[in-house]
C-alpha atoms as a PDB file:
ATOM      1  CA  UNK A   1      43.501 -19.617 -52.184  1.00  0.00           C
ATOM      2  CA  UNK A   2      46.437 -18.892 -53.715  1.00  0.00           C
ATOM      3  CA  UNK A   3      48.443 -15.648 -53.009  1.00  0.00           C
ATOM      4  CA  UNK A   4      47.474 -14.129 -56.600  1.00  0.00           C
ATOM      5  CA  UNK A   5      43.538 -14.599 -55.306  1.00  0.00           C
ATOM      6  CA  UNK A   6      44.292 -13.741 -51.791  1.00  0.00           C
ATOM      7  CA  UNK A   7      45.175 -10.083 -53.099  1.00  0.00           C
ATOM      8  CA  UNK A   8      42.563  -9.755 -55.624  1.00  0.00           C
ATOM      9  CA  UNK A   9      40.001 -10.493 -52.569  1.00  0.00           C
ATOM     10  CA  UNK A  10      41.845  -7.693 -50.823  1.00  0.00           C
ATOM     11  CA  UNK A  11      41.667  -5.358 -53.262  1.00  0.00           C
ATOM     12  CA  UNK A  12      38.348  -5.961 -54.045  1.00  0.00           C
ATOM     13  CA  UNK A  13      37.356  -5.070 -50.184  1.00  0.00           C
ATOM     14  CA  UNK A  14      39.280  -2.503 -50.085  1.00  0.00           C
ATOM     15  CA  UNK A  15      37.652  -1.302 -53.243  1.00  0.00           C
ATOM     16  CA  UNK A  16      34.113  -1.553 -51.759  1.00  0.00           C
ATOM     17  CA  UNK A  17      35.025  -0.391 -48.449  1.00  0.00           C
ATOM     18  CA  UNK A  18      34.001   3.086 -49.367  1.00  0.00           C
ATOM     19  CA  UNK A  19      30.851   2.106 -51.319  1.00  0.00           C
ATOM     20  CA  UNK A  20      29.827  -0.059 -48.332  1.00  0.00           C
ATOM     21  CA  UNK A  21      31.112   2.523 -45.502  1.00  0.00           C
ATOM     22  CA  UNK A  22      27.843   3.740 -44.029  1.00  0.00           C
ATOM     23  CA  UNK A  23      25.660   1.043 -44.571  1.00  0.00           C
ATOM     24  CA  UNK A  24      23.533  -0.374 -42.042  1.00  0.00           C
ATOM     25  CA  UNK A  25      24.696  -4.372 -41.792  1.00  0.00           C
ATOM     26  CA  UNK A  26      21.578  -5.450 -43.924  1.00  0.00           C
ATOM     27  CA  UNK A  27      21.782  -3.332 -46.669  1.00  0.00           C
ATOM     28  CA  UNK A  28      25.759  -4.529 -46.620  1.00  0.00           C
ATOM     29  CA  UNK A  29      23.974  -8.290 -46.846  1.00  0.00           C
ATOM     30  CA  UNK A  30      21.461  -7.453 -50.158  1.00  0.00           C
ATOM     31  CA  UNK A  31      24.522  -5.459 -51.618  1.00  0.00           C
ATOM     32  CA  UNK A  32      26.703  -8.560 -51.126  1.00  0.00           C
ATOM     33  CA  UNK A  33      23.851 -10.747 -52.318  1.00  0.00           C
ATOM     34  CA  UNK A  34      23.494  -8.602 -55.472  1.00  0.00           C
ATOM     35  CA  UNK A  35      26.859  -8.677 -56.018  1.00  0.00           C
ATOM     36  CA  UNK A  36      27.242 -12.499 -56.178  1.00  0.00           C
ATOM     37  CA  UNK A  37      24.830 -13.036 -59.059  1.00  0.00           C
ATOM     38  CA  UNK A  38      26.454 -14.875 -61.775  1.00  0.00           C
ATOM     39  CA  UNK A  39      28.145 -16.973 -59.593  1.00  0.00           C
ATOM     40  CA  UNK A  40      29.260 -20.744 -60.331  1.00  0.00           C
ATOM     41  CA  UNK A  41      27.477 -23.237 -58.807  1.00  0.00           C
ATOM     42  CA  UNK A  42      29.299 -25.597 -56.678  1.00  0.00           C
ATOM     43  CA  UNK A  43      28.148 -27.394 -53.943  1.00  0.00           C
ATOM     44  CA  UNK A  44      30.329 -26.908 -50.692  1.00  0.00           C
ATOM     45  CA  UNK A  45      31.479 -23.805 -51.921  1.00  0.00           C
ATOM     46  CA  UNK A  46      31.488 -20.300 -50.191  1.00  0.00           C
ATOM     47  CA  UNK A  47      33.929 -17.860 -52.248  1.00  0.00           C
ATOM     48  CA  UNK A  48      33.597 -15.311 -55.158  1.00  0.00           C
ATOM     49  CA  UNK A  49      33.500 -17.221 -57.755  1.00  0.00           C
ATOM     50  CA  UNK A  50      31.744 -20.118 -57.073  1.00  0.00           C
ATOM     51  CA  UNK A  51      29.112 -21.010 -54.054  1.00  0.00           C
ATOM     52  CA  UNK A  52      26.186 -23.233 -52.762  1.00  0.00           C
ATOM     53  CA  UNK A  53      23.302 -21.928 -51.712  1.00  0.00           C
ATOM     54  CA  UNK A  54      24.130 -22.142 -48.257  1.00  0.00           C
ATOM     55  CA  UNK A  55      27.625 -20.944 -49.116  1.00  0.00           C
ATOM     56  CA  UNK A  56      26.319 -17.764 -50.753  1.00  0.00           C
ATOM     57  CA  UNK A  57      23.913 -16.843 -47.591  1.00  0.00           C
ATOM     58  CA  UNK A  58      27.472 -17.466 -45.042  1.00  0.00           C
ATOM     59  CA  UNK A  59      29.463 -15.092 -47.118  1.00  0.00           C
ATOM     60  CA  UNK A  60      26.672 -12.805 -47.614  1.00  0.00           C
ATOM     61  CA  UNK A  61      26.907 -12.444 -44.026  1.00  0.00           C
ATOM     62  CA  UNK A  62      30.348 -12.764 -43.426  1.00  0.00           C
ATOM     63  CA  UNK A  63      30.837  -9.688 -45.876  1.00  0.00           C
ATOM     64  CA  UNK A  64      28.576  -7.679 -44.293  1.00  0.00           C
ATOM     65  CA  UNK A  65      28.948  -8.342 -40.307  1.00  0.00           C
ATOM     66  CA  UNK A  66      32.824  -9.925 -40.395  1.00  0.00           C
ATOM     67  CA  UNK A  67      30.769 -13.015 -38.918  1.00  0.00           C
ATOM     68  CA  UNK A  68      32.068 -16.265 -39.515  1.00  0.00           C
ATOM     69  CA  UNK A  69      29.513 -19.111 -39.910  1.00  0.00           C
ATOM     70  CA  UNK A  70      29.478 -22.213 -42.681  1.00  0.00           C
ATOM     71  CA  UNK A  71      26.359 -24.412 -41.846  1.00  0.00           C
ATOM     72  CA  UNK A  72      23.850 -26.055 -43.680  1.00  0.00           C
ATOM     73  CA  UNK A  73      20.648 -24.498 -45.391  1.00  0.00           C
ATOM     74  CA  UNK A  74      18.852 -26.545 -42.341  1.00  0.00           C
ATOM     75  CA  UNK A  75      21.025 -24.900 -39.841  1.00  0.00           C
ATOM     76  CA  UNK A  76      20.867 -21.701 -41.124  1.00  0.00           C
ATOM     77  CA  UNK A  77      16.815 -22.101 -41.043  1.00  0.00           C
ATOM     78  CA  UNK A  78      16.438 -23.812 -37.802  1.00  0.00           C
ATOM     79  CA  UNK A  79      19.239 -21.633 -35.627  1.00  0.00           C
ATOM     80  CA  UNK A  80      20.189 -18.341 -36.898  1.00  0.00           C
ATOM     81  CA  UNK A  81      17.016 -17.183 -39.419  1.00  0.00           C
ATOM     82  CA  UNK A  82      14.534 -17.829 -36.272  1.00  0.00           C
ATOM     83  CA  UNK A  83      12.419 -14.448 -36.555  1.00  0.00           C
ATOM     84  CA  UNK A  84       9.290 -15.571 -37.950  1.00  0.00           C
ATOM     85  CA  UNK A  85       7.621 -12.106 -38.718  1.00  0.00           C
ATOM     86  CA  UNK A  86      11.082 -10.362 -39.869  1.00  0.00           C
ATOM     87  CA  UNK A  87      11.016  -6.477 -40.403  1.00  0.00           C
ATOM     88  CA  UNK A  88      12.570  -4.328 -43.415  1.00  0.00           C
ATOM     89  CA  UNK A  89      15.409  -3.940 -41.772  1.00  0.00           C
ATOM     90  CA  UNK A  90      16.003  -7.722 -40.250  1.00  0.00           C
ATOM     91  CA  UNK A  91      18.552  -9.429 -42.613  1.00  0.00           C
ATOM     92  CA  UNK A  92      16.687 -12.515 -44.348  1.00  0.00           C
ATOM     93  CA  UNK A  93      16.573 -15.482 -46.411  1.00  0.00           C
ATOM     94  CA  UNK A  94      13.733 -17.517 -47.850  1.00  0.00           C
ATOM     95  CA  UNK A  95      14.057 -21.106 -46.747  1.00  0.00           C
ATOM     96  CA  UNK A  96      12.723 -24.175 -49.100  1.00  0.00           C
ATOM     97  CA  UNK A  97      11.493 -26.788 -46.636  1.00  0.00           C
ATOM     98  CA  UNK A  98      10.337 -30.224 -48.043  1.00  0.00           C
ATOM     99  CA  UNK A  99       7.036 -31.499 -46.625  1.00  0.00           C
ATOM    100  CA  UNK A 100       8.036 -35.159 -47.032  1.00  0.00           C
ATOM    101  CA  UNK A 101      11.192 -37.422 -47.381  1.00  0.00           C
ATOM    102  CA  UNK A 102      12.676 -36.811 -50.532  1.00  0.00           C
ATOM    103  CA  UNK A 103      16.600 -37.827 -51.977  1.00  0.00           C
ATOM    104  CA  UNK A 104      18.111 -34.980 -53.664  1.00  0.00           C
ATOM    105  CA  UNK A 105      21.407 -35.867 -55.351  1.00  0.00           C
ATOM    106  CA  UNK A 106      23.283 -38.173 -53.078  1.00  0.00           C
ATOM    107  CA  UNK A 107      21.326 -36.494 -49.533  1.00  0.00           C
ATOM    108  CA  UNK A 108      18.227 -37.726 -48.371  1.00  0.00           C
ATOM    109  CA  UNK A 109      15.839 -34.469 -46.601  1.00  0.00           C
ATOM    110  CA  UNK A 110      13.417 -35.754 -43.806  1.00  0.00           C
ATOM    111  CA  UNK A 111       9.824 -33.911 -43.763  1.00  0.00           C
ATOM    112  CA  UNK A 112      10.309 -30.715 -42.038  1.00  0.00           C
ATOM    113  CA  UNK A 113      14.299 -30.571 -43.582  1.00  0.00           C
ATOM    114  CA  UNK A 114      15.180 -27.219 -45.089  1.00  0.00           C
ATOM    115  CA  UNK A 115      16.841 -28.350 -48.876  1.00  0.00           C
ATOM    116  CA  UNK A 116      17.164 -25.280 -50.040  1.00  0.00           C
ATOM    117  CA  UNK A 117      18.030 -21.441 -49.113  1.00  0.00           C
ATOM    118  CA  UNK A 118      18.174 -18.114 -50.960  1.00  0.00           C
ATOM    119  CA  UNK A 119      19.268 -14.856 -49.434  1.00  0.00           C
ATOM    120  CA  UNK A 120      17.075 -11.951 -49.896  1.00  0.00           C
ATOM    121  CA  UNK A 121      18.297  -9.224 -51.584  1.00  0.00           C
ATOM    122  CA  UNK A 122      15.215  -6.505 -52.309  1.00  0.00           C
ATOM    123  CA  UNK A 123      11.584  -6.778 -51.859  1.00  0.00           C
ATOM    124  CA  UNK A 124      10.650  -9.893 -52.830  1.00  0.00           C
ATOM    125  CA  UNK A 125      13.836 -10.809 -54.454  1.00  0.00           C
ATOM    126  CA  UNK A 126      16.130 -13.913 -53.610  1.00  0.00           C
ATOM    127  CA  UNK A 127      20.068 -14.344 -54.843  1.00  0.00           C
ATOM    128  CA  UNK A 128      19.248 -17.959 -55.397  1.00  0.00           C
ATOM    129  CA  UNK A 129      22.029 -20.025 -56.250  1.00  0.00           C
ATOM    130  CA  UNK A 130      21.869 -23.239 -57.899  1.00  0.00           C
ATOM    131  CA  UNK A 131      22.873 -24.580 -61.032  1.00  0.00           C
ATOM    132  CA  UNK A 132      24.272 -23.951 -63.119  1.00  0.00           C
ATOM    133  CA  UNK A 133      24.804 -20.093 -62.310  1.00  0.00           C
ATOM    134  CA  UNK A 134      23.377 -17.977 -59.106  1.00  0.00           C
ATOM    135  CA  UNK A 135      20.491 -15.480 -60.248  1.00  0.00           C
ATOM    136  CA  UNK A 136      18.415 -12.670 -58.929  1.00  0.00           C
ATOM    137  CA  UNK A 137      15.163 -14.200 -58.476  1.00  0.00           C
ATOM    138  CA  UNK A 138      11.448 -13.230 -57.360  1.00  0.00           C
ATOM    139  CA  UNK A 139      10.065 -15.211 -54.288  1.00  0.00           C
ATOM    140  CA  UNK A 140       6.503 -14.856 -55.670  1.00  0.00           C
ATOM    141  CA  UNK A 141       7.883 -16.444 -59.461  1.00  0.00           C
ATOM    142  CA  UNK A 142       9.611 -19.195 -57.323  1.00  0.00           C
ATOM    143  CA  UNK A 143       6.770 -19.638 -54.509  1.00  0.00           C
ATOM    144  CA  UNK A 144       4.109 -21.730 -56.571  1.00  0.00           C
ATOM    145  CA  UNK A 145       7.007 -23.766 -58.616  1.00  0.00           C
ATOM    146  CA  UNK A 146       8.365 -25.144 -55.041  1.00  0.00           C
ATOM    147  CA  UNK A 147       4.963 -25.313 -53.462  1.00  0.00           C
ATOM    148  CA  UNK A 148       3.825 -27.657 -56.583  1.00  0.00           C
ATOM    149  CA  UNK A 149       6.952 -29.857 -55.693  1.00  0.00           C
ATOM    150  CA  UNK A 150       5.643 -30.096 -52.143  1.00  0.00           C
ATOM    151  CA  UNK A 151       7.630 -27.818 -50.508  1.00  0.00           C
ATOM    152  CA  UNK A 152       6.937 -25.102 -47.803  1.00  0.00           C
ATOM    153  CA  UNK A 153       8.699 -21.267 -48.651  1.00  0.00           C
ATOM    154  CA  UNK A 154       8.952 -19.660 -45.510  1.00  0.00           C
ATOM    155  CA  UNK A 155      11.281 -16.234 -45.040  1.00  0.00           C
ATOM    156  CA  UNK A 156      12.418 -15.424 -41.739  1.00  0.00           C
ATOM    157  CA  UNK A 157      15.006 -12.887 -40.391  1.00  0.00           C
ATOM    158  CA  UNK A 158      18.387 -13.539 -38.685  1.00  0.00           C
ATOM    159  CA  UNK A 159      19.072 -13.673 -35.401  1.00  0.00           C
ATOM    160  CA  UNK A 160      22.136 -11.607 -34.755  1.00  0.00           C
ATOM    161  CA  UNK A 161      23.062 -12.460 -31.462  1.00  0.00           C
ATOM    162  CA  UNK A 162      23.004 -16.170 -32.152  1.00  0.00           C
ATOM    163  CA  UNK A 163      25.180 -15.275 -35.230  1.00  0.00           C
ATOM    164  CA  UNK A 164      27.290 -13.304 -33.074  1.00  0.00           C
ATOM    165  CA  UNK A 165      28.090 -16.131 -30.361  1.00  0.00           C
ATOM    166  CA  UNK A 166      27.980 -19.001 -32.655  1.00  0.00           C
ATOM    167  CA  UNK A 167      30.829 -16.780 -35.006  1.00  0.00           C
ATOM    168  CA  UNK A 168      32.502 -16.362 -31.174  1.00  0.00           C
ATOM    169  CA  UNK A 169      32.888 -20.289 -30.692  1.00  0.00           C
ATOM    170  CA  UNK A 170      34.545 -20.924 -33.638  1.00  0.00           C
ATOM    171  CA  UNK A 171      32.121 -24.076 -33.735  1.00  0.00           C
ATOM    172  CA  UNK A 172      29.877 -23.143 -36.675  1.00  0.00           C
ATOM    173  CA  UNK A 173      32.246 -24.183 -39.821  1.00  0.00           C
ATOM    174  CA  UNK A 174      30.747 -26.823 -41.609  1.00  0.00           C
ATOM    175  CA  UNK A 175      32.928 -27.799 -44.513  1.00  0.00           C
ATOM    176  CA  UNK A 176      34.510 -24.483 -44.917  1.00  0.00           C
ATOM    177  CA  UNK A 177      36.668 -24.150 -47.546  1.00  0.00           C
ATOM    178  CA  UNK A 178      40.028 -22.933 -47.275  1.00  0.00           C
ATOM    179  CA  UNK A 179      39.043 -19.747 -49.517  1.00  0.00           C
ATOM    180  CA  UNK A 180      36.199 -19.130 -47.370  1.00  0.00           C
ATOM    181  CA  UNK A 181      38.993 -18.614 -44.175  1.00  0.00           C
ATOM    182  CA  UNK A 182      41.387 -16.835 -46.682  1.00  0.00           C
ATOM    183  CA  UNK A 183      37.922 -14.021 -47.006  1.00  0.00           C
ATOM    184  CA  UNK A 184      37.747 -14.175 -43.729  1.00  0.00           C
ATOM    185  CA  UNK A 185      41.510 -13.023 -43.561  1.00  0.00           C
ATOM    186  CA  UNK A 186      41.113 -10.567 -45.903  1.00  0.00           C
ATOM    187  CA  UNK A 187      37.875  -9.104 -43.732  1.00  0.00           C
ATOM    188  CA  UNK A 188      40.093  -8.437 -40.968  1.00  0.00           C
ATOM    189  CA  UNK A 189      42.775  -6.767 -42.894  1.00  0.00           C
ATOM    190  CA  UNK A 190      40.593  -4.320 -44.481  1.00  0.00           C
ATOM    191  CA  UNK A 191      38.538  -3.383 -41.376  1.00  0.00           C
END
């Protein structure tokens, strides 16, 4: 990120540090979320102005609890969104698994593989982020389009201490971009 970017991300959290002072960590996440519609799709990215869907979810929560994860959609499902019957208050994300071995792009998904993930942001609405822009989204509009595709739409809530120790090791940065550390940076200057 250059050093003209760098201080526009500072400004911008310094900017929403008082609009976000007082929030409880999820309703940081769905503001976050909200906030990143209209973003470029671009797969492997995590910044703000261009993301993956995984991407998007990462810096959803690395805006909103200064953790710093970048893992897959599959990760995200099978490690850190593990509460199956999440509450109001739970941060969450709608997972899109596939229910049979399917190549997507240049990636092959095994049955049981999450391919897709969209953060929620409000009852029953998703940030979902593919191409060729990220939009707000309604889980019941997108449920019976993925289920027809023969995929399972599951939403589950985040495990916070697993997001807290993986964020801890350092060990959770799957193809992090070098803007998504330069946030990260930013985060820390801020707080």
């Amino acid at each position: 990120m250059s050093d003209d970017r760098n201080l526009k991300t500072r400004l911008m959290l310094e900017a929403e540090k008082e609009i976000v002072e007082g929030l409880t960590e999820a309703d940081k996440y769905r503001y976050f979320l909200g906030r990143m519609q209209f973003l470029k799709y671009e797969s492997g990215k995590e910044n703000l102005i261009q993301s993956d869907c995984s991407g998007s979810v990462c810096l959803a929560l690395l805006l909103s609890t200064g953790c710093f994860i970048r893992v897959t959609a599959d990760e995200l499902f099978k490690k850190f969104f593990t509460k199956k019957n999440p509450n109001k208050d739970d941060i969450q994300a709608a997972f899109f698994v596939t229910n049979y071995d399917r190549k997507i792009g240049e990636k092959i998904y095994k049955e049981g593989e999450c391919a897709h993930v969209a953060g929620v942001c409000g009852i029953d609405v998703v940030l979902n982020c593919v191409s060729p822009v990220s939009v707000l989204r309604s889980i019941s509009d997108m449920r019976p389009f993925y289920n027809a595709m023969d995929y399972s739409v599951y939403v589950r809530g985040l495990d916070r201490d697993v997001l807290q120790k993986a964020s801890d090791s350092g060990n959770y940065l799957f193809g992090a971009d070098y803007e998504f550390s330069k946030i990260h940076e930013a985060i820390n200057e801020v707080r």
